[in-house]
C-alpha atoms as a PDB file:
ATOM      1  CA  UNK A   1     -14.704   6.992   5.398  1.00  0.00           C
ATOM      2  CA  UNK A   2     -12.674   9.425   3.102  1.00  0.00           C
ATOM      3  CA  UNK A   3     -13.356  10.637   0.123  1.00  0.00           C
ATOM      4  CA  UNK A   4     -12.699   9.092  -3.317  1.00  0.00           C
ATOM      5  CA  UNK A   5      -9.721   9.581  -4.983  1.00  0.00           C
ATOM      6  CA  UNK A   6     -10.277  11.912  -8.105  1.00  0.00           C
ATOM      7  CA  UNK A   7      -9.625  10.583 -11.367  1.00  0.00           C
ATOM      8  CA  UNK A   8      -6.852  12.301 -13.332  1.00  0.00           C
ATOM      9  CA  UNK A   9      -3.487  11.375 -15.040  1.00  0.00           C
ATOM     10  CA  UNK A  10      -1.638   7.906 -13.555  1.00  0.00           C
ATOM     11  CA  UNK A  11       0.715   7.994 -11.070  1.00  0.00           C
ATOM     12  CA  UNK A  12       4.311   7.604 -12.151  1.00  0.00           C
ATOM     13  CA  UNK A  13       6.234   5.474  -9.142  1.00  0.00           C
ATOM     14  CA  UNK A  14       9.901   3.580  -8.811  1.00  0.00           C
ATOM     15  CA  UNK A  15       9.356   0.266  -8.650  1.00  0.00           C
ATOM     16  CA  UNK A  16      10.581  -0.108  -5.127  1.00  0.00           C
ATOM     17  CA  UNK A  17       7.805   2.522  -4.112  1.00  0.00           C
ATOM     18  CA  UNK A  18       5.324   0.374  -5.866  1.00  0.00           C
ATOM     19  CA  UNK A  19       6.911  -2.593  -3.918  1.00  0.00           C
ATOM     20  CA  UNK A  20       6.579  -1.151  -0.919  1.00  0.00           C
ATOM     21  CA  UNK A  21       2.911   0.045  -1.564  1.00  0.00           C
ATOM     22  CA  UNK A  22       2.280  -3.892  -2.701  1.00  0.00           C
ATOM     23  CA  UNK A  23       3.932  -4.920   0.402  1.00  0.00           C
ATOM     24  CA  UNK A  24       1.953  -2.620   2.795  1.00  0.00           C
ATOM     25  CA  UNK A  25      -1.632  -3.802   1.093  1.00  0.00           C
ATOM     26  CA  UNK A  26      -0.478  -7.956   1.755  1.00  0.00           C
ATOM     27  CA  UNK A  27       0.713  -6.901   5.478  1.00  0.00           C
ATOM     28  CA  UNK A  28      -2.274  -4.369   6.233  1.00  0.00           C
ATOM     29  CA  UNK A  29      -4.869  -7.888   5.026  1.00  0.00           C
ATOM     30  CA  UNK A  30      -3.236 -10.134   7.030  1.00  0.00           C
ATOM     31  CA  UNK A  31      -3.436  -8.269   9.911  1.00  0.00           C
ATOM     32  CA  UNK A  32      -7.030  -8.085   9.876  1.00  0.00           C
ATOM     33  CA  UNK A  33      -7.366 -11.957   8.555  1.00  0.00           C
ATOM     34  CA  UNK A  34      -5.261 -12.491  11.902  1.00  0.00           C
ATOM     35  CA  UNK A  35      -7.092  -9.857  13.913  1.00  0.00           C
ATOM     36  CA  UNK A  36     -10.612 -11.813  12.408  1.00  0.00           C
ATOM     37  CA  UNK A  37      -9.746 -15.134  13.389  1.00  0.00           C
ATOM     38  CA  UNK A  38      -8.841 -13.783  17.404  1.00  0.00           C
ATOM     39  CA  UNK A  39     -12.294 -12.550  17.426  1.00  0.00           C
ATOM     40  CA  UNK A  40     -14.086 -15.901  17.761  1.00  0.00           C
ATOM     41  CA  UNK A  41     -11.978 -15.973  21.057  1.00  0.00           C
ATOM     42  CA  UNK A  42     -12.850 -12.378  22.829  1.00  0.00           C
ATOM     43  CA  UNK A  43     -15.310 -12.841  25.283  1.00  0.00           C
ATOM     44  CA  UNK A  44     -15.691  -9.058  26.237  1.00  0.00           C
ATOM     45  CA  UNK A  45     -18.642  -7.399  23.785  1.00  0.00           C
ATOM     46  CA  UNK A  46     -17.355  -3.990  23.853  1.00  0.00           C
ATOM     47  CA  UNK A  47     -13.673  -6.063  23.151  1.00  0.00           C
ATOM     48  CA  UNK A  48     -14.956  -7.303  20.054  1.00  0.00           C
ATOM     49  CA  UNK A  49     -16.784  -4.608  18.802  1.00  0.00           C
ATOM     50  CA  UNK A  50     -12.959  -2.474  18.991  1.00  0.00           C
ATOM     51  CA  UNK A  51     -11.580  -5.434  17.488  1.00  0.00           C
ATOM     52  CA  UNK A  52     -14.367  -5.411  14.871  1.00  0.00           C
ATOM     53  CA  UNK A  53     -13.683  -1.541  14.168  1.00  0.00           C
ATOM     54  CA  UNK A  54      -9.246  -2.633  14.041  1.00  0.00           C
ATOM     55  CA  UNK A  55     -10.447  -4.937  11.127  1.00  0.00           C
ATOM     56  CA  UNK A  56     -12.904  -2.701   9.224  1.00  0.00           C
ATOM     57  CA  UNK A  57      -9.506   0.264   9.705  1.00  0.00           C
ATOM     58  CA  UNK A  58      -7.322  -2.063   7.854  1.00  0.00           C
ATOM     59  CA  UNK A  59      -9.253  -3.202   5.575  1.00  0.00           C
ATOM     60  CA  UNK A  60     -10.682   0.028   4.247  1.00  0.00           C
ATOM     61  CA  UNK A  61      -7.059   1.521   3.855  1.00  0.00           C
ATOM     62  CA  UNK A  62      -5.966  -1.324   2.051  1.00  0.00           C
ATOM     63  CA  UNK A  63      -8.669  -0.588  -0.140  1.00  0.00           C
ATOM     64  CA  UNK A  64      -7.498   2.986  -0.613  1.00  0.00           C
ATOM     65  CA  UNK A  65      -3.943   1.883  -0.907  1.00  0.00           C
ATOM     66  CA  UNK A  66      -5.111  -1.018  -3.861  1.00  0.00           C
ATOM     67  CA  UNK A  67      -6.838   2.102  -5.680  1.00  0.00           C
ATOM     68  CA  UNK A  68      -3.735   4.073  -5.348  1.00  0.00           C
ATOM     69  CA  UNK A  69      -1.680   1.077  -6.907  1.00  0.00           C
ATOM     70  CA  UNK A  70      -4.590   0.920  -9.679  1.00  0.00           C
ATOM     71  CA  UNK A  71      -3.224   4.288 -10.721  1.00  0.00           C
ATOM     72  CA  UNK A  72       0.204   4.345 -10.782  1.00  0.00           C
ATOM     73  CA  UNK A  73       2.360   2.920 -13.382  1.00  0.00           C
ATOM     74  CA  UNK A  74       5.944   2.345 -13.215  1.00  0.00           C
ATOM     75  CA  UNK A  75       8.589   5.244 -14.792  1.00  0.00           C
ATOM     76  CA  UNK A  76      11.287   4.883 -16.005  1.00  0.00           C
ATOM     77  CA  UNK A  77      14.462   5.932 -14.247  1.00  0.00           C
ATOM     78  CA  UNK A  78      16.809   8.198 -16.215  1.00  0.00           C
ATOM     79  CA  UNK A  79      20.277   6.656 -15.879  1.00  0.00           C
ATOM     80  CA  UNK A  80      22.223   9.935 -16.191  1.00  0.00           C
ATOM     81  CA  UNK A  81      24.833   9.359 -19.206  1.00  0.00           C
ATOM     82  CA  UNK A  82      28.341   8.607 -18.098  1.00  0.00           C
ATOM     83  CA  UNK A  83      30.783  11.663 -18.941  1.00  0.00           C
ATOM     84  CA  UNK A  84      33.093  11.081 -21.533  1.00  0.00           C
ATOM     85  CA  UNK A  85      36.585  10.277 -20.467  1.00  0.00           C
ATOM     86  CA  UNK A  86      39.547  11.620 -22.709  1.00  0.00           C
ATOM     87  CA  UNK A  87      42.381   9.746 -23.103  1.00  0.00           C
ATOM     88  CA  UNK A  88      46.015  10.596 -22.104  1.00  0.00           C
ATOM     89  CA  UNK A  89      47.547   8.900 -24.773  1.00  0.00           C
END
């Protein structure tokens, strides 16, 4: 198991970082709902008990990936100003 993550200032993220964090928690469940439901059908004890530690893996780290999202918060992207252009005329 690692180590807690230490408390300090929130994380400042783009949103399509945070999106992608989001997206990697929903994908990293899934797998191990999917991976859960296959286990009623593994005959093979020692099988099992891998496909027992493959669920326990992804849950944990989305676990550690949702407290990572608990600390970040969105920032907000500097849109450099647009150079002045002088007129010809």
């Amino acid at each position: 198991m690692l180590p807690p993550l230490p408390v300090s200032d929130p994380i400042r993220v783009s949103e399509r970082f945070r999106l992608t964090l989001e997206a990697a928690i929903i994908e990293l469940e899934a797998g191990a709902a999917r991976d859960e439901r296959q286990l009623r059908q593994i005959g093979n004890a020692d099988h099992r008990r891998r496909q027992q530690l493959l669920i326990s893996a992804q849950l944990e780290r989305a676990f550690r990936l949702r407290e990572l999202l608990e600390r970040t918060v969105l920032r907000r992207d500097r849109v450099p100003a647009m150079p002045q252009i002088k007129s010809r005329y």
